[in-house]
Every structure is written in C-alpha cells, then in structure tokens.
N, C-alpha and C. Protein backbone atom coordinates (compact mmCIF):
# COMPACT_ATOMS: atom_id res chain seq x y z
N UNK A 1 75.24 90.43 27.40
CA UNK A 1 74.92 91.82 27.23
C UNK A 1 76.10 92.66 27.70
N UNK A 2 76.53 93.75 26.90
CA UNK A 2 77.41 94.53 27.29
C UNK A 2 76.98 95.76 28.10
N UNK A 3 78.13 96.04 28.89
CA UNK A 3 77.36 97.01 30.33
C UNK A 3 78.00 98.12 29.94
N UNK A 4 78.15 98.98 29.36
CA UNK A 4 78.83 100.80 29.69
C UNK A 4 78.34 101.14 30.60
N UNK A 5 79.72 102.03 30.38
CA UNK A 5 79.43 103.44 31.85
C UNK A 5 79.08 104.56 30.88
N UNK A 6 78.48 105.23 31.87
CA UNK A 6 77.47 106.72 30.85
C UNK A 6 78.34 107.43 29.86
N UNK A 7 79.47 107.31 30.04
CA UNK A 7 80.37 107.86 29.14
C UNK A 7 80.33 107.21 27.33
N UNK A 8 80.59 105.98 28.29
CA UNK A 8 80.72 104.77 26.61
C UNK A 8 79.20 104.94 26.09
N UNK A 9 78.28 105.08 26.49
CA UNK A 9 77.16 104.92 26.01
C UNK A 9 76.87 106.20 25.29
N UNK A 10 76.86 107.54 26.19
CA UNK A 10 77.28 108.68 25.48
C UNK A 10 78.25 108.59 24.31
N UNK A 11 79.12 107.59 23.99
CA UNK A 11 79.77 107.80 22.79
C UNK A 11 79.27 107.13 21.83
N UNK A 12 78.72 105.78 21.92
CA UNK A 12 78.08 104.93 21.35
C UNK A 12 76.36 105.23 20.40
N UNK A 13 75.81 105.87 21.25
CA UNK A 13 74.52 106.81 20.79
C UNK A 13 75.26 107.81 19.70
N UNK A 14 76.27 108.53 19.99
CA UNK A 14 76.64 109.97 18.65
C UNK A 14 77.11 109.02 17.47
N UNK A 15 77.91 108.10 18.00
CA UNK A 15 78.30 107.07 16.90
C UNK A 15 77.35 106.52 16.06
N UNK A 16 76.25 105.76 16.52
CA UNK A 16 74.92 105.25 16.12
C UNK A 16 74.25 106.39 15.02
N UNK A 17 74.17 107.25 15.97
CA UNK A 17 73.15 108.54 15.38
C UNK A 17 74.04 108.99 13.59
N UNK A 18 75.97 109.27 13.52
CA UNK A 18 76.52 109.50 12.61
C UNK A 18 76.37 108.38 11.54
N UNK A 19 76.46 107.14 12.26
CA UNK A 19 76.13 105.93 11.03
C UNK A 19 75.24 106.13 10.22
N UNK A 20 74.13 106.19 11.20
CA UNK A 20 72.66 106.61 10.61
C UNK A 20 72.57 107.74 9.45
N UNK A 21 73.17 108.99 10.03
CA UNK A 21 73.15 110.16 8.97
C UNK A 21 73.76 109.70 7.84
N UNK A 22 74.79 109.04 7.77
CA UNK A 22 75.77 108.41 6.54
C UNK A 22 74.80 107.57 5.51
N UNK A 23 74.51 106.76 5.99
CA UNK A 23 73.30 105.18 5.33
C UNK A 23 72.38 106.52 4.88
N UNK A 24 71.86 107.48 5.56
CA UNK A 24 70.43 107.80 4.97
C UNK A 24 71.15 108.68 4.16
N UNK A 25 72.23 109.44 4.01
CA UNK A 25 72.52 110.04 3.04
C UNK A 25 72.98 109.66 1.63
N UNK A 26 73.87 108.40 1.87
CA UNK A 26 73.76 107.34 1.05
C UNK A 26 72.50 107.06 0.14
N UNK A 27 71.93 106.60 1.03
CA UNK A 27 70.70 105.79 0.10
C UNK A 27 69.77 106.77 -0.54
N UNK A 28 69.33 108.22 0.10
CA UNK A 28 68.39 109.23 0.12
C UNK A 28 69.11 110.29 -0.98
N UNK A 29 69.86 110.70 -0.56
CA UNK A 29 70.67 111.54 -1.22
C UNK A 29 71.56 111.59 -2.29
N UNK A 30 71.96 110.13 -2.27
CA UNK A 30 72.60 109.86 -3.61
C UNK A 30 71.87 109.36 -4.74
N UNK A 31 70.47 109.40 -4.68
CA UNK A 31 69.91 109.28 -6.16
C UNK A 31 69.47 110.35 -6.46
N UNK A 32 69.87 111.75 -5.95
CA UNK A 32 69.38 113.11 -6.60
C UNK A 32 70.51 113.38 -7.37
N UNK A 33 71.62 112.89 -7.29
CA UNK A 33 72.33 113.35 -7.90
C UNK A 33 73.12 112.06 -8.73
N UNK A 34 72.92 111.11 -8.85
CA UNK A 34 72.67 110.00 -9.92
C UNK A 34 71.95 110.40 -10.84
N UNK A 35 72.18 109.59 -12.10
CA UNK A 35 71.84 109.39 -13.17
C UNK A 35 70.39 108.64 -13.94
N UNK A 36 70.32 107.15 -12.24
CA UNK A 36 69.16 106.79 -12.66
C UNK A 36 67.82 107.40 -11.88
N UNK A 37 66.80 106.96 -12.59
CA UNK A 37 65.58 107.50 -11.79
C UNK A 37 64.75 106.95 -10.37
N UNK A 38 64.65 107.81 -9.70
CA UNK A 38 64.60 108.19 -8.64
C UNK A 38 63.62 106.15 -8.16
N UNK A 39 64.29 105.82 -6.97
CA UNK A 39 63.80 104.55 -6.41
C UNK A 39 62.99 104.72 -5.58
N UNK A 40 61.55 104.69 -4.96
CA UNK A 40 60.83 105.11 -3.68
C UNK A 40 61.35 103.49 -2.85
N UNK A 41 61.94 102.21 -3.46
CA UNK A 41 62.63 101.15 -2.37
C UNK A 41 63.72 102.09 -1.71
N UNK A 42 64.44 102.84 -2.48
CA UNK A 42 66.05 102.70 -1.82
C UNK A 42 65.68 104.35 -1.03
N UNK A 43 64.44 105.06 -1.37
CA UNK A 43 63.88 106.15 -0.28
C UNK A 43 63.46 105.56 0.72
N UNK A 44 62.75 104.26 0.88
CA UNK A 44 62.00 103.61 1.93
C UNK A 44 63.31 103.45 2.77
N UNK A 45 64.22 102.23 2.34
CA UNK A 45 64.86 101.70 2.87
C UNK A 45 66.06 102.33 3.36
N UNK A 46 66.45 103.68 3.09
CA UNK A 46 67.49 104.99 3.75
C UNK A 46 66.54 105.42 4.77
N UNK A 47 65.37 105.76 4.57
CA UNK A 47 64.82 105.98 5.71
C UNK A 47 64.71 105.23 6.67
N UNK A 48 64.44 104.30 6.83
CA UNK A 48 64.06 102.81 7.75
C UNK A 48 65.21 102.55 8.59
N UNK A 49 66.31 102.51 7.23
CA UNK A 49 67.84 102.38 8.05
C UNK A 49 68.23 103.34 9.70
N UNK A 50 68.16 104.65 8.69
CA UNK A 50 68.03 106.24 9.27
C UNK A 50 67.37 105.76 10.88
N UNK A 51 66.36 105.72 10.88
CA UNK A 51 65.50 105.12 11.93
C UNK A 51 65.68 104.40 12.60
N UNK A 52 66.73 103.21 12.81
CA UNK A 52 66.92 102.12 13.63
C UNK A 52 67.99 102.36 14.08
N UNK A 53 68.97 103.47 13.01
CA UNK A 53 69.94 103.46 13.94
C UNK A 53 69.76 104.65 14.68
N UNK A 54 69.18 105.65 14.67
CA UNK A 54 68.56 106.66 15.51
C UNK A 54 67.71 105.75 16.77
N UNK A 55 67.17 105.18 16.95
CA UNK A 55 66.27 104.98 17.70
C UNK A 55 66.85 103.92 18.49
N UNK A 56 68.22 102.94 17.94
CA UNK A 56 68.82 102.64 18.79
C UNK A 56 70.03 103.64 19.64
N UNK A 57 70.76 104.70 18.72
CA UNK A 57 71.23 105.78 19.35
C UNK A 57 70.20 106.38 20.80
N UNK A 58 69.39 106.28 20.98
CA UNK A 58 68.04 106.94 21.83
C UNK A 58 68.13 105.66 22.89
N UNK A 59 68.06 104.64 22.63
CA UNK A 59 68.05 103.59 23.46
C UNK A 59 69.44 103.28 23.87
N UNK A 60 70.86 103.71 23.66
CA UNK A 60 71.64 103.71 24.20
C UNK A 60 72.01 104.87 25.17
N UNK A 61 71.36 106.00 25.45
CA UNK A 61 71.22 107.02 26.38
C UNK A 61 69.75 107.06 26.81
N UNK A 62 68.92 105.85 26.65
CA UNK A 62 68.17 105.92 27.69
C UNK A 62 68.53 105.38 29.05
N UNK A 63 68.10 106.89 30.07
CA UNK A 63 68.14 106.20 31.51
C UNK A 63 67.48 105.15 32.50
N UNK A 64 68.27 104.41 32.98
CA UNK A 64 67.89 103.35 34.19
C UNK A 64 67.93 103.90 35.18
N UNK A 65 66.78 102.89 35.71
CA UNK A 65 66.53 103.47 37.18
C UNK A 65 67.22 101.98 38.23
N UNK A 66 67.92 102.31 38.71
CA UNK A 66 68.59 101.06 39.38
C UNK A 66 67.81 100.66 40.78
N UNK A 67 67.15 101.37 41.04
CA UNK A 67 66.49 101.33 42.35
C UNK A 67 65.85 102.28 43.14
C-alpha cells in the first residue's frame, strides 16, 4: 500500500476527480454529438466510470484518525 502525505493525496483526489470528468465526457457527451444513435450501455457505463473515479477521488482525501 502506498502512504502519501496530505499534499500527494490532495493532488491525487483532483487528478482522480479530472480523469473522471474526461471518461464521463467521453462516453456521455460524445454521442450527442455523433452520428450514431444514442447508446443507454455507453450512458450507463460513462456514468459508472464517472463514479468510481469520483468516489475513489473522495476516498483519497478521506481523513484518518491515527489515534
């Protein structure tokens, strides 16, 4: 397991969170403006993405209690 200091983790969460916005814009956003018709898989699965990496962004600035 890798250990950061609040800093790295603070960078690692905005990082997480921008991936995330990218993939869901990707997958979500680029069939409005495509050609073919609209996928509710590749809506599921931008969202889902969206979500894990958000929610691991959240879990990399969640606080410990050391004692």
């Amino acid at each position: 397991m890798v250990r950061l200091g609040r800093r790295r983790r603070d960078v690692a969460a905005q990082a997480l969170r921008e991936v995330g916005n990218l993939v869901g814009a990707a997958l979500v956003l680029g069939q409005f403006v495509s050609r073919e018709p609209l996928s509710l898989t590749r809506l599921l699965i931008g969202l889902a993405t969206w979500l894990a990496f958000v929610s691991a962004a959240v879990f990399c600035t969640e606080e410990h209690n050391d004692g």
